[in-house]
PDB file of N, CA and C in Angstrom:
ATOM      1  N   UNK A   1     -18.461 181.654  59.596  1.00  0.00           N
ATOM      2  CA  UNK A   1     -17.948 182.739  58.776  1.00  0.00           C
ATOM      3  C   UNK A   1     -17.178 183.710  59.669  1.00  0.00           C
ATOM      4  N   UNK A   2     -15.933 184.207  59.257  1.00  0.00           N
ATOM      5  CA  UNK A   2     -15.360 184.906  59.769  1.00  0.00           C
ATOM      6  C   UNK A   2     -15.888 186.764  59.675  1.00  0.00           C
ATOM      7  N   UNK A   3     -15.717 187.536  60.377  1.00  0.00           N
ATOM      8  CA  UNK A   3     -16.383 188.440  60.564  1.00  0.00           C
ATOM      9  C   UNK A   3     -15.920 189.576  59.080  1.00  0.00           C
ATOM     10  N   UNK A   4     -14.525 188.818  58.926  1.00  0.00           N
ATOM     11  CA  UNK A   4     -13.474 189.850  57.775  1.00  0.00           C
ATOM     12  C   UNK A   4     -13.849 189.509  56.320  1.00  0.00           C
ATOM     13  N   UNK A   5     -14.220 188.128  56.036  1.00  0.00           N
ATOM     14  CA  UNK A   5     -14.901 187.353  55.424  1.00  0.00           C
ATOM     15  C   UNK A   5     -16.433 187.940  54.982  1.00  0.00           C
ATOM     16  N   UNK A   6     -17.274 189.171  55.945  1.00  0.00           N
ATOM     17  CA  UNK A   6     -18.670 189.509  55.812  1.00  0.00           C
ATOM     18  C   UNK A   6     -18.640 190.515  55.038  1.00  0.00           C
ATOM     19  N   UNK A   7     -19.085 190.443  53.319  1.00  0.00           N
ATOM     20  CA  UNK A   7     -19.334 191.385  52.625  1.00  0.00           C
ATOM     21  C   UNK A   7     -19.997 192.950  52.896  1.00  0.00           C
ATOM     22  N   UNK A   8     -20.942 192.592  53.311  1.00  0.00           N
ATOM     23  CA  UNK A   8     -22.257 193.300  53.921  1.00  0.00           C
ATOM     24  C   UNK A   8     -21.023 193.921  55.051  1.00  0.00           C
ATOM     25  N   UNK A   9     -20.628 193.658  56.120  1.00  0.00           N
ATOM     26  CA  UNK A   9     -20.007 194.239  56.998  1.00  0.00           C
ATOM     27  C   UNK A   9     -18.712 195.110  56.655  1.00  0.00           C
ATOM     28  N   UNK A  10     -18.139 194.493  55.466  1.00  0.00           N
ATOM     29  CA  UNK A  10     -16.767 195.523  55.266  1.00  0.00           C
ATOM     30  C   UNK A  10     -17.223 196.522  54.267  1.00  0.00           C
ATOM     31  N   UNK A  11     -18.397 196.238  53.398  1.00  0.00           N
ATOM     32  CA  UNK A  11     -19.161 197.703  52.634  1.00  0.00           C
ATOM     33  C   UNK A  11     -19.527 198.818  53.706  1.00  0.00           C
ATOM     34  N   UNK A  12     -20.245 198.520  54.931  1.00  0.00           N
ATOM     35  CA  UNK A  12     -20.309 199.039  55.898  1.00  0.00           C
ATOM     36  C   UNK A  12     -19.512 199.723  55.841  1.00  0.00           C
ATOM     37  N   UNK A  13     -18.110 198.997  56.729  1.00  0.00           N
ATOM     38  CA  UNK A  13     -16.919 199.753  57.128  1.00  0.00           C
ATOM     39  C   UNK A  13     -16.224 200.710  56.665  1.00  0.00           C
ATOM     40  N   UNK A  14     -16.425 200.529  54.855  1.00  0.00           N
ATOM     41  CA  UNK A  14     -15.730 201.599  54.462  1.00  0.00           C
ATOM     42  C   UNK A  14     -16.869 202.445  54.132  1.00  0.00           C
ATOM     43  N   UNK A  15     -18.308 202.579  54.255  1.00  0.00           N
ATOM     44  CA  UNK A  15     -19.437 203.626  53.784  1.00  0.00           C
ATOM     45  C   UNK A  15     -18.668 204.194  55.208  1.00  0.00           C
ATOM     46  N   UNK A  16     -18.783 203.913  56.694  1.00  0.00           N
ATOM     47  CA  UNK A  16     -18.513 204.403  57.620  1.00  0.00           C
ATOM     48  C   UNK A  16     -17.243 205.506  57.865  1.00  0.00           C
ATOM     49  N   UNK A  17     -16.275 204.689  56.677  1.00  0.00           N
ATOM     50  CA  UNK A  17     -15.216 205.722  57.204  1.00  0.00           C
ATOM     51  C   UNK A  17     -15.447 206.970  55.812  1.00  0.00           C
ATOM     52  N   UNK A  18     -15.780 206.837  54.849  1.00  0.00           N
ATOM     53  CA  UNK A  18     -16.238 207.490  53.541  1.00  0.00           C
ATOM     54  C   UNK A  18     -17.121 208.941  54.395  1.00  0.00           C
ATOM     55  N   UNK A  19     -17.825 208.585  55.283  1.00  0.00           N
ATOM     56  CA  UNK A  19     -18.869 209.549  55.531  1.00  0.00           C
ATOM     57  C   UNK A  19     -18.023 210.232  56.833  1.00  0.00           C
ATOM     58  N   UNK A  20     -17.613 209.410  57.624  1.00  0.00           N
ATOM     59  CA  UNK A  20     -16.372 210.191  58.797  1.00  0.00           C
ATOM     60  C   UNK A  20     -15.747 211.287  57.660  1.00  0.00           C
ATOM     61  N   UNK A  21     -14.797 210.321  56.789  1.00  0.00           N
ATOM     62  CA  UNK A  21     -14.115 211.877  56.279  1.00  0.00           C
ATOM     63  C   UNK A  21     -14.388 212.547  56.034  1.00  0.00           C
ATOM     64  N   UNK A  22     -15.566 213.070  55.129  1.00  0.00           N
ATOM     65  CA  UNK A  22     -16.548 214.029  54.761  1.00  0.00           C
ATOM     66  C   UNK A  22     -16.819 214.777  55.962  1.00  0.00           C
ATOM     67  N   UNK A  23     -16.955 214.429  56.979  1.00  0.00           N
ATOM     68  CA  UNK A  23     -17.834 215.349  57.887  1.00  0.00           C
ATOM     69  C   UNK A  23     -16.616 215.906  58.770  1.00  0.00           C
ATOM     70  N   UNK A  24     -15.723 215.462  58.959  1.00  0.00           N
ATOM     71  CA  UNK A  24     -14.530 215.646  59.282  1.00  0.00           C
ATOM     72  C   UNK A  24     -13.995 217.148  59.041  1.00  0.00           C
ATOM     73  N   UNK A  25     -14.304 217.948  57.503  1.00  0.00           N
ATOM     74  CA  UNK A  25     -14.043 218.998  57.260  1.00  0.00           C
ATOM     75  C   UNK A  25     -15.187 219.943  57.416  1.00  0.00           C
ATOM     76  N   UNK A  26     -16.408 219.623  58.106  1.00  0.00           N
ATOM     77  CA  UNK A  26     -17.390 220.504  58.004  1.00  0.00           C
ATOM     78  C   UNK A  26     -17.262 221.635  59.479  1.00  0.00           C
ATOM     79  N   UNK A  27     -17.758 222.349  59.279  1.00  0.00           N
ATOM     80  CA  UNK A  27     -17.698 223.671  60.459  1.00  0.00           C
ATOM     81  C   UNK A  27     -18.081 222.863  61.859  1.00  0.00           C
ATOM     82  N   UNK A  28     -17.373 223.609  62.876  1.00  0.00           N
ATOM     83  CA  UNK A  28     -17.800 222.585  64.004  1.00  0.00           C
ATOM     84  C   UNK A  28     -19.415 222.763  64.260  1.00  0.00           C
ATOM     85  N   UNK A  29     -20.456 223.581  64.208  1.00  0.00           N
ATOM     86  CA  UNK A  29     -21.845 223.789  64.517  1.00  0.00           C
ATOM     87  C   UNK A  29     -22.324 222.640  63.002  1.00  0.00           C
ATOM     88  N   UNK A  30     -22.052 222.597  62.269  1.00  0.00           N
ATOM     89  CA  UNK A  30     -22.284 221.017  61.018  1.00  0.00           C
ATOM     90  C   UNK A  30     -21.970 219.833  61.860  1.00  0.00           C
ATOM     91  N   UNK A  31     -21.132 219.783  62.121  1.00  0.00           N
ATOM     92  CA  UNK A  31     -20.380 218.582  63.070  1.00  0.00           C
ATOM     93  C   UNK A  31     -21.665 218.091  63.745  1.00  0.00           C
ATOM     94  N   UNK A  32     -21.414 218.916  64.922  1.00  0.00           N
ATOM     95  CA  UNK A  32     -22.579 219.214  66.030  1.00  0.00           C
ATOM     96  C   UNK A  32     -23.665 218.796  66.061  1.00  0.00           C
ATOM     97  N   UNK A  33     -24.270 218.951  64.545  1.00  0.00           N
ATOM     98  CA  UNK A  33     -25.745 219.190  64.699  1.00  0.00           C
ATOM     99  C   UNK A  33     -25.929 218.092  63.681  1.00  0.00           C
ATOM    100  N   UNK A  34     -25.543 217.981  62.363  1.00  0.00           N
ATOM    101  CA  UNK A  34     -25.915 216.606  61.489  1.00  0.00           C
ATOM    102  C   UNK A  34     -24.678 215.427  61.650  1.00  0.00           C
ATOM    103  N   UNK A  35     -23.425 216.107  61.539  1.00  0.00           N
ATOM    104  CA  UNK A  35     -22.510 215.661  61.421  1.00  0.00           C
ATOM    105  C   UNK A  35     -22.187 214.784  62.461  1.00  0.00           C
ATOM    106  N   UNK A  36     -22.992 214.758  63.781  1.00  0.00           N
ATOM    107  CA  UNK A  36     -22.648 213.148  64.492  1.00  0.00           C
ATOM    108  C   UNK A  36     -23.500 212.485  64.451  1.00  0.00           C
ATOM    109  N   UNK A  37     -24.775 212.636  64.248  1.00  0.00           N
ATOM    110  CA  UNK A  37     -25.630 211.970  64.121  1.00  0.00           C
ATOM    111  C   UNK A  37     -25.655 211.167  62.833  1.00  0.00           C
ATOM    112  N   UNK A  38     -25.341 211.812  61.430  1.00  0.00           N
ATOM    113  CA  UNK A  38     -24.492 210.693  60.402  1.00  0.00           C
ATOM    114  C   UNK A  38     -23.578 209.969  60.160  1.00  0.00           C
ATOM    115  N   UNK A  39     -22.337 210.444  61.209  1.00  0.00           N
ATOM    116  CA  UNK A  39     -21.493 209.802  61.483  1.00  0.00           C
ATOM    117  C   UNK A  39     -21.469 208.187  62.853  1.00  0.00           C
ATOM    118  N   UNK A  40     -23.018 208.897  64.080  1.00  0.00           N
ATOM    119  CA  UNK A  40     -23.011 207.776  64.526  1.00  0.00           C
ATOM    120  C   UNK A  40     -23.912 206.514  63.681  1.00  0.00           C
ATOM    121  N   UNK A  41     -24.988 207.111  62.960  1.00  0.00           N
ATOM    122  CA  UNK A  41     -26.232 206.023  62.297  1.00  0.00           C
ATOM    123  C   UNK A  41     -25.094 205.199  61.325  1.00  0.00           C
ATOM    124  N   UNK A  42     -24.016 205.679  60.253  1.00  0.00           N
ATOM    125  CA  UNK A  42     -23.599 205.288  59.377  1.00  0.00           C
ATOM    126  C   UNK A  42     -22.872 203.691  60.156  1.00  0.00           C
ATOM    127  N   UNK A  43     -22.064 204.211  61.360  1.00  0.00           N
ATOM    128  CA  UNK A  43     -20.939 203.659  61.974  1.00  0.00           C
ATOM    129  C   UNK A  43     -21.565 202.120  62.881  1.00  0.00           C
ATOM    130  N   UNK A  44     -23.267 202.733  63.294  1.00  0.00           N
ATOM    131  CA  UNK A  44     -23.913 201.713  63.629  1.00  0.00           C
ATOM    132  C   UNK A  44     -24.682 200.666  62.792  1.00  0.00           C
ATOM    133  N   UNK A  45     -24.235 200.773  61.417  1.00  0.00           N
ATOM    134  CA  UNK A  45     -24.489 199.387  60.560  1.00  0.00           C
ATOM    135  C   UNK A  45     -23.973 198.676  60.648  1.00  0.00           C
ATOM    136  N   UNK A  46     -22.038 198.930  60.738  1.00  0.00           N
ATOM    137  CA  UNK A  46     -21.447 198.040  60.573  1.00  0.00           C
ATOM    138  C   UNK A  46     -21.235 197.208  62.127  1.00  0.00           C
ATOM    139  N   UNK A  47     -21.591 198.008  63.087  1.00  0.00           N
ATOM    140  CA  UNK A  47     -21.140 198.027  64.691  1.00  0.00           C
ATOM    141  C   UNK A  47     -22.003 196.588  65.243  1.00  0.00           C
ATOM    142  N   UNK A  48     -23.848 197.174  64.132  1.00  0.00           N
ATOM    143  CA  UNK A  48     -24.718 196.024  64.560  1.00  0.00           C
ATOM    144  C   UNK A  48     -24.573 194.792  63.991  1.00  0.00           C
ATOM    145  N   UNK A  49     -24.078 195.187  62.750  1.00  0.00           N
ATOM    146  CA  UNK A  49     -23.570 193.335  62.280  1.00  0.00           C
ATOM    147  C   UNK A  49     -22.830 192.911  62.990  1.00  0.00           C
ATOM    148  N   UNK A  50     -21.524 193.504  63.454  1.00  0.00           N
ATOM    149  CA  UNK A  50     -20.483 192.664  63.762  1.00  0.00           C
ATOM    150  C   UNK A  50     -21.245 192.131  65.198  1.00  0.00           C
ATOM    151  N   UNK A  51     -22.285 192.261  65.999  1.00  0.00           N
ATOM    152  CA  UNK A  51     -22.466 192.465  67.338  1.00  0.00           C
ATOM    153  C   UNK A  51     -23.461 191.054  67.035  1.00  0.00           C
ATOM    154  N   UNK A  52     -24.116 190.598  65.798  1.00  0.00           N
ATOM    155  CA  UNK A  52     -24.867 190.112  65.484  1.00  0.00           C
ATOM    156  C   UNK A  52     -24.163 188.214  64.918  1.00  0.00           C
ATOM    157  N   UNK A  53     -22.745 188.839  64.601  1.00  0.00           N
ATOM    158  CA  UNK A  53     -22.128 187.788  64.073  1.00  0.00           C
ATOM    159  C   UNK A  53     -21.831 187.672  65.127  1.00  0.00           C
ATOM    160  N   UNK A  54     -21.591 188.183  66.781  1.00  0.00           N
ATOM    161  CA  UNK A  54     -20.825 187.095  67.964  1.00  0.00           C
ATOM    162  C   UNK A  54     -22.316 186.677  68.810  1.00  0.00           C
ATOM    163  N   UNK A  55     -23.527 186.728  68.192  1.00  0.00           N
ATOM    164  CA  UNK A  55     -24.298 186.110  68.741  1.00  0.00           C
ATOM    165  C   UNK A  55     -24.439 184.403  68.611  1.00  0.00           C
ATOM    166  N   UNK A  56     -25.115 183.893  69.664  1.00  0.00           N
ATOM    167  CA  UNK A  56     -25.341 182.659  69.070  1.00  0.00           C
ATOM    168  C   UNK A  56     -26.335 182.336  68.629  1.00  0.00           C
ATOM    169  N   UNK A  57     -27.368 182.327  69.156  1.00  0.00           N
ATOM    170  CA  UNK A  57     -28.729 182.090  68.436  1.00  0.00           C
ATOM    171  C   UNK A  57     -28.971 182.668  67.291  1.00  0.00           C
ATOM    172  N   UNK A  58     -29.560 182.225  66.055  1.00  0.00           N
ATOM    173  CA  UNK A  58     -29.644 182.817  64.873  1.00  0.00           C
ATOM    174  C   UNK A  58     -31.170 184.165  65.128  1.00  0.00           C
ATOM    175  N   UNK A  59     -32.167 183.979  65.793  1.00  0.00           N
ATOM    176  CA  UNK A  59     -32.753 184.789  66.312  1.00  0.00           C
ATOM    177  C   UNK A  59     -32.187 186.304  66.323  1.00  0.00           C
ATOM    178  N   UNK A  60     -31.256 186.273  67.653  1.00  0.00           N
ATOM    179  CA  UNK A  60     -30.610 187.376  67.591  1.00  0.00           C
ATOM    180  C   UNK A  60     -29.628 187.811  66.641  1.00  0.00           C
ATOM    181  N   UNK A  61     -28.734 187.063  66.000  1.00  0.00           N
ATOM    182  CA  UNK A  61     -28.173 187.436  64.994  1.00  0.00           C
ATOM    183  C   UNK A  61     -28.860 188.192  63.529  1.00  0.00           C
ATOM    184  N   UNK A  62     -30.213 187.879  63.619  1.00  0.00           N
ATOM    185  CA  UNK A  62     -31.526 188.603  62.693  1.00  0.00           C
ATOM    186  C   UNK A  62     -31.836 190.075  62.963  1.00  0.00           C
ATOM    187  N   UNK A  63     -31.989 189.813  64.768  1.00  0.00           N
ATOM    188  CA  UNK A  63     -32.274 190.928  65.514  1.00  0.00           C
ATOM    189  C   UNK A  63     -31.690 192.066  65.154  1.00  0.00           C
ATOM    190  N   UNK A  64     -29.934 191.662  64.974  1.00  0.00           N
ATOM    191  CA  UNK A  64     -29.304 192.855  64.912  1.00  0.00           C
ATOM    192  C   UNK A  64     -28.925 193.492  63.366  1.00  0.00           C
ATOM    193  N   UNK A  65     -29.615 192.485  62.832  1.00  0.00           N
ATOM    194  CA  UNK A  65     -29.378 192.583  61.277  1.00  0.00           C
ATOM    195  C   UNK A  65     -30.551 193.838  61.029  1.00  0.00           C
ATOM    196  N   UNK A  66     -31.155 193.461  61.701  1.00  0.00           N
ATOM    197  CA  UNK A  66     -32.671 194.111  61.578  1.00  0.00           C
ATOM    198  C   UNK A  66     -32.502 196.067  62.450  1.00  0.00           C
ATOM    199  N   UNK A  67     -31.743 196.017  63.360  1.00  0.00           N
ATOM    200  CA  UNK A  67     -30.638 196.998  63.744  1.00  0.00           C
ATOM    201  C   UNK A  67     -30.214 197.388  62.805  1.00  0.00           C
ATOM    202  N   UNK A  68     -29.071 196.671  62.244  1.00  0.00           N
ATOM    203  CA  UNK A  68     -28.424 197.260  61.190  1.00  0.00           C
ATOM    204  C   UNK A  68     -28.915 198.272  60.201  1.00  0.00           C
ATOM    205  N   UNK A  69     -29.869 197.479  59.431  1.00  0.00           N
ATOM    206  CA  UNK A  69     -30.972 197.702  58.217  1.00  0.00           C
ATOM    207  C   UNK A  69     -31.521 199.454  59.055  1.00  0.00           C
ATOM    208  N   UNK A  70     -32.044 199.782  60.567  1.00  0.00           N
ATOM    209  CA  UNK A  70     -33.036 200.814  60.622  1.00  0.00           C
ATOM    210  C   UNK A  70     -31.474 201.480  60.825  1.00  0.00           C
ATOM    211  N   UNK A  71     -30.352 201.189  60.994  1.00  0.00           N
ATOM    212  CA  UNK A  71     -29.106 202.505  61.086  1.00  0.00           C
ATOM    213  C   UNK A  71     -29.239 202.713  59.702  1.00  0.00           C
ATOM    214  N   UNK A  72     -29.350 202.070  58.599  1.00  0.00           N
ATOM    215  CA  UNK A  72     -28.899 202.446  57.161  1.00  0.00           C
ATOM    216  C   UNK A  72     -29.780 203.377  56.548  1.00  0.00           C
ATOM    217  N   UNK A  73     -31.213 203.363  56.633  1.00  0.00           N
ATOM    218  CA  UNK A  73     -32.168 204.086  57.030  1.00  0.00           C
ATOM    219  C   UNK A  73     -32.008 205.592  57.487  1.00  0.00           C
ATOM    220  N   UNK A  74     -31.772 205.257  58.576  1.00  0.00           N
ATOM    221  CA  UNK A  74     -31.669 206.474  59.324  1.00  0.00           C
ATOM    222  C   UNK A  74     -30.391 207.177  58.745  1.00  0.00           C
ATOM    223  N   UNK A  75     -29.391 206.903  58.201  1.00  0.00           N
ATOM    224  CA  UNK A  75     -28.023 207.276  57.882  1.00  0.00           C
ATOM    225  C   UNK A  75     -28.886 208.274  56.410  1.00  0.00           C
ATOM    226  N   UNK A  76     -29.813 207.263  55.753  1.00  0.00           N
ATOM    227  CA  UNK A  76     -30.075 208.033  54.304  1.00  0.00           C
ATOM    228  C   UNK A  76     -31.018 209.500  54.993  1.00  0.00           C
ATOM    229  N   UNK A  77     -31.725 209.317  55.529  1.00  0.00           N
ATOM    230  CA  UNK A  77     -31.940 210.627  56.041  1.00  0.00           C
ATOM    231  C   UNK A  77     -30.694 211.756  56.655  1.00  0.00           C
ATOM    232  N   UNK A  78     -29.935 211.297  57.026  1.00  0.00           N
ATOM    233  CA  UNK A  78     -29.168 212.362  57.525  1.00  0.00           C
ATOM    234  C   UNK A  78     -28.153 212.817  56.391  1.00  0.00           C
ATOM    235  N   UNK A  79     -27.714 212.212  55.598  1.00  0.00           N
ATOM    236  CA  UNK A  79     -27.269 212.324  54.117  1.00  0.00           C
ATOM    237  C   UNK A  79     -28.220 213.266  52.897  1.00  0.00           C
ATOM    238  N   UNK A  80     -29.846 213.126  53.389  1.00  0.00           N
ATOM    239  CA  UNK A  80     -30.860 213.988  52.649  1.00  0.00           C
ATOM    240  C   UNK A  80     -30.720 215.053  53.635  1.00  0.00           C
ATOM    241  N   UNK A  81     -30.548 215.180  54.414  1.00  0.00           N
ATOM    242  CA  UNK A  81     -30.502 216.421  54.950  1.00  0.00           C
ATOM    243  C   UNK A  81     -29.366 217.269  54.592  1.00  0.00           C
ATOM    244  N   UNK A  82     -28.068 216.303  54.747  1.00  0.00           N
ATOM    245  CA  UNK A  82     -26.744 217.162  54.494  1.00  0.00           C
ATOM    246  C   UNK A  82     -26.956 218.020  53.223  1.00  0.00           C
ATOM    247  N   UNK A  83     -27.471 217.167  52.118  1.00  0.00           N
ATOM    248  CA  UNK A  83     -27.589 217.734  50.702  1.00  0.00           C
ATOM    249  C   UNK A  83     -28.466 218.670  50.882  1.00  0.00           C
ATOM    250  N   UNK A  84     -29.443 218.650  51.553  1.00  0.00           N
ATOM    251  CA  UNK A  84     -30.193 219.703  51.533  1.00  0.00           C
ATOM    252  C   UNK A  84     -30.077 221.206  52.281  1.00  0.00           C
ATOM    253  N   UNK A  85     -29.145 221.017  53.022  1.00  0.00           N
ATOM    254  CA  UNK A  85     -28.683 221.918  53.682  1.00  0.00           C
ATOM    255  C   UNK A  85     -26.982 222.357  53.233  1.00  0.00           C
ATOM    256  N   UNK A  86     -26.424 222.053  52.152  1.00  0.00           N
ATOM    257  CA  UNK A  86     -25.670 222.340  51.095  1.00  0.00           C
ATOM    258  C   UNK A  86     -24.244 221.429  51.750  1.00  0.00           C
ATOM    259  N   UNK A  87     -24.389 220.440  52.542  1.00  0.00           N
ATOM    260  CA  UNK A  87     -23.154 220.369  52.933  1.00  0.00           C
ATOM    261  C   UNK A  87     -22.187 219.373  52.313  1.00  0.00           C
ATOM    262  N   UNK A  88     -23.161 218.528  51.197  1.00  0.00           N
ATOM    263  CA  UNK A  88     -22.234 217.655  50.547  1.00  0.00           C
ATOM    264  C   UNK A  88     -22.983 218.091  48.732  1.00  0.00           C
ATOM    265  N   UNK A  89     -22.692 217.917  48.006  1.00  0.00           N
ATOM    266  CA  UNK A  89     -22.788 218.238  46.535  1.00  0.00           C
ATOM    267  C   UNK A  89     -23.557 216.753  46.236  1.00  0.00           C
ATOM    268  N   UNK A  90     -24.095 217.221  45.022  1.00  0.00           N
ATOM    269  CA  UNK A  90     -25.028 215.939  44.628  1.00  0.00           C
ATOM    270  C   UNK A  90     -24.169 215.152  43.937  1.00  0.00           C
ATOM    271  N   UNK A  91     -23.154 215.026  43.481  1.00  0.00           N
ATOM    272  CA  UNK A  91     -22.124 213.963  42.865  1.00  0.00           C
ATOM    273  C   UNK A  91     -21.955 213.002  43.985  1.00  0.00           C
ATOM    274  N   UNK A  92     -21.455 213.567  45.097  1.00  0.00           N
ATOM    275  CA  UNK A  92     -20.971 213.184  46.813  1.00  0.00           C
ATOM    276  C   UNK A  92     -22.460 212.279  46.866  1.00  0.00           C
ATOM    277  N   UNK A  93     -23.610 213.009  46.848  1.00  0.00           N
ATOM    278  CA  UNK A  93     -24.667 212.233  47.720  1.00  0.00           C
ATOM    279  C   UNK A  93     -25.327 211.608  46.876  1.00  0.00           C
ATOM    280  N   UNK A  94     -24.617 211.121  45.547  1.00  0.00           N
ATOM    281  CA  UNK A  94     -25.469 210.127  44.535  1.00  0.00           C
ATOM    282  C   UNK A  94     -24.491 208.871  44.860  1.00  0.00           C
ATOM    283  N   UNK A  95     -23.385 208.883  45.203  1.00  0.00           N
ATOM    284  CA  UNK A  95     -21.919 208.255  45.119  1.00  0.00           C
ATOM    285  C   UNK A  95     -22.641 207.402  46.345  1.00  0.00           C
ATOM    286  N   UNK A  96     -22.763 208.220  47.529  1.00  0.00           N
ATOM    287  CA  UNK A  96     -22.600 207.717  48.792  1.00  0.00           C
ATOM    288  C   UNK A  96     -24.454 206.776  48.676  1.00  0.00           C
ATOM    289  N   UNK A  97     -25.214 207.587  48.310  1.00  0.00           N
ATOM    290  CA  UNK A  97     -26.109 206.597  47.956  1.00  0.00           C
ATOM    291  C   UNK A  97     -26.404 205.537  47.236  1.00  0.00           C
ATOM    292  N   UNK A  98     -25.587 205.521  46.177  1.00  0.00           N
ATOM    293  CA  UNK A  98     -25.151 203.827  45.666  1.00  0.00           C
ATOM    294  C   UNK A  98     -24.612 203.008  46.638  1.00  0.00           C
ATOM    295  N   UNK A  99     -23.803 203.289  47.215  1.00  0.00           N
ATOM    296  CA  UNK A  99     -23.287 202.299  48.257  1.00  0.00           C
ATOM    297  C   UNK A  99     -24.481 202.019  49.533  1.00  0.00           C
ATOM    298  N   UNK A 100     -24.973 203.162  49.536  1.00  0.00           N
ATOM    299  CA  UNK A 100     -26.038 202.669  50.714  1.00  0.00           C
ATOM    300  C   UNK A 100     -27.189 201.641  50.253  1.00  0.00           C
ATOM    301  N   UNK A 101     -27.982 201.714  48.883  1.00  0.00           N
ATOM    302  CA  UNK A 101     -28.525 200.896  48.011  1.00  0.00           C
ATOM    303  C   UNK A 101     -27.926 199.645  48.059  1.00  0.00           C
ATOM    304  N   UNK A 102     -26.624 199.752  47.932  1.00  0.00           N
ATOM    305  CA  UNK A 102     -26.059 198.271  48.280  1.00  0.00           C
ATOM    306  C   UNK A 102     -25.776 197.524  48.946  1.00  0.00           C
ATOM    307  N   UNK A 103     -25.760 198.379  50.180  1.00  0.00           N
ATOM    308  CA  UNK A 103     -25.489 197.642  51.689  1.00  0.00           C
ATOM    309  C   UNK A 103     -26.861 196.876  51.567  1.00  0.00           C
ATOM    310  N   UNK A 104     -28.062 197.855  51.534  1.00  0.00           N
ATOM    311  CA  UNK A 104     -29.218 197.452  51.558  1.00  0.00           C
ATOM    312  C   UNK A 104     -29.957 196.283  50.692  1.00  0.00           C
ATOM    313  N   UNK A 105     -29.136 196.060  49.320  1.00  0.00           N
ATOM    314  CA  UNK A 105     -29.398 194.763  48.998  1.00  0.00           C
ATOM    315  C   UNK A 105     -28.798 193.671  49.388  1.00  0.00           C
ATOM    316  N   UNK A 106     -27.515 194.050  50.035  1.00  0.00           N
ATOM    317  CA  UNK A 106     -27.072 192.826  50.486  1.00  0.00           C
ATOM    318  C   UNK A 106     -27.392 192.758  51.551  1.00  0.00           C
ATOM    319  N   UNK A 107     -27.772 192.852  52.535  1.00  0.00           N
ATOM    320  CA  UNK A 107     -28.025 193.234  53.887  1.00  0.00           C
ATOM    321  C   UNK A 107     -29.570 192.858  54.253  1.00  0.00           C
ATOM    322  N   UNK A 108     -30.420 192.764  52.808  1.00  0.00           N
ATOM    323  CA  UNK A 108     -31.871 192.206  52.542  1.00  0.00           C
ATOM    324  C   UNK A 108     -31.547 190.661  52.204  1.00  0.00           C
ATOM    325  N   UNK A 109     -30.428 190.524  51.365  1.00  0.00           N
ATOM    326  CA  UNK A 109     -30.272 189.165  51.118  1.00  0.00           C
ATOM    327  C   UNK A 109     -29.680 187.893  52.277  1.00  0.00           C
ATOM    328  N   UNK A 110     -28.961 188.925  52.612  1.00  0.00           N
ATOM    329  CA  UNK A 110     -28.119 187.845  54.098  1.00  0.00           C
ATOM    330  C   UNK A 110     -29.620 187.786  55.337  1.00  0.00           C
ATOM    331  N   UNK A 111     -30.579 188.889  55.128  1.00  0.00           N
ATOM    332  CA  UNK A 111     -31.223 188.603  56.141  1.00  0.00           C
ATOM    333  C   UNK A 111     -32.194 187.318  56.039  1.00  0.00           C
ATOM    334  N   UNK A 112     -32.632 187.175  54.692  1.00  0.00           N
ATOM    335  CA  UNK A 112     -33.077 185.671  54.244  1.00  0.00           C
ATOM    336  C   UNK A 112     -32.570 184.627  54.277  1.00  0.00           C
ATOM    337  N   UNK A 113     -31.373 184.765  54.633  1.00  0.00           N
ATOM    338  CA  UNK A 113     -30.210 183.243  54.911  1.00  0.00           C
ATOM    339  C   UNK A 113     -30.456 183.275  56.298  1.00  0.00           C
ATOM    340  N   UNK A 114     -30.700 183.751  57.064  1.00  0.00           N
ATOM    341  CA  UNK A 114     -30.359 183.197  58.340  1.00  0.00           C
ATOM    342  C   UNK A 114     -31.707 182.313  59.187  1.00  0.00           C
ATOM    343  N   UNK A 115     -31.435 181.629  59.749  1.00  0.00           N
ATOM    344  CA  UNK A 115     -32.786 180.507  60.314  1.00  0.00           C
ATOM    345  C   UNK A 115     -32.102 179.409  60.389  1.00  0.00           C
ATOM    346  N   UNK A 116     -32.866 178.763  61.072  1.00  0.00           N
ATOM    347  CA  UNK A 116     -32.975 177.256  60.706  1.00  0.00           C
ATOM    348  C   UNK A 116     -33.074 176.393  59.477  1.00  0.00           C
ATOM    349  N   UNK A 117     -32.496 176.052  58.476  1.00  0.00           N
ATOM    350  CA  UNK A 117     -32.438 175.334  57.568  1.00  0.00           C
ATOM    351  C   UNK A 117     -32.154 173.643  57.851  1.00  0.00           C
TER     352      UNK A 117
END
């Protein structure tokens, strides 16, 4: 499978750049303080798949899936925080949480494909 070809990886890519722009306009002390830390967790879903698809062993290619999965995680916390600390509106952080729900089902499903068959 080609890497451009990976569902799961280009939902990523664009949750990644979706949440860059957003934070992009926030005060630089927002930036600073939530705003890279959501911007790096978001950016490391898609970073660990792709790192996972140039593995060879299917092992590690799990490994990083399994990476992936605790950035997406960690991304929804920093997204509950933003909202909670007023920096994105709940339209913004219902939006951006559908897509994260979905990385996460697909991202649960590809992790059951991989092994030895």
């Amino acid at each position: 499978m080609k890497l451009e070809d990976f569902v799961v990886y280009n939902l990523a890519m664009d949750l990644g750049d979706v949440v860059y722009n957003l934070v992009i306009a926030w005060s630089i002390f927002d930036k600073d303080t939530i705003g890279k830390q959501l911007v790096r967790s978001t950016d490391s879903i898609a970073a660990n798949l792709s790192e996972g698809m140039g593995r060879y062993h299917y092992k590690d290619r799990k490994n990083f899936c399994y990476y992936s999965r605790g950035s997406l995680f960690e991304t929804k916390t920093w997204l509950q925080k933003a909202k909670n600390r007023n920096l994105i509106d709940e339209v913004t952080f219902v939006k951006i949480m559908e897509d994260v729900v979905l990385i996460g089902v697909k991202l649960n499903n590809y992790i059951k494909t991989i092994g030895p068959h």
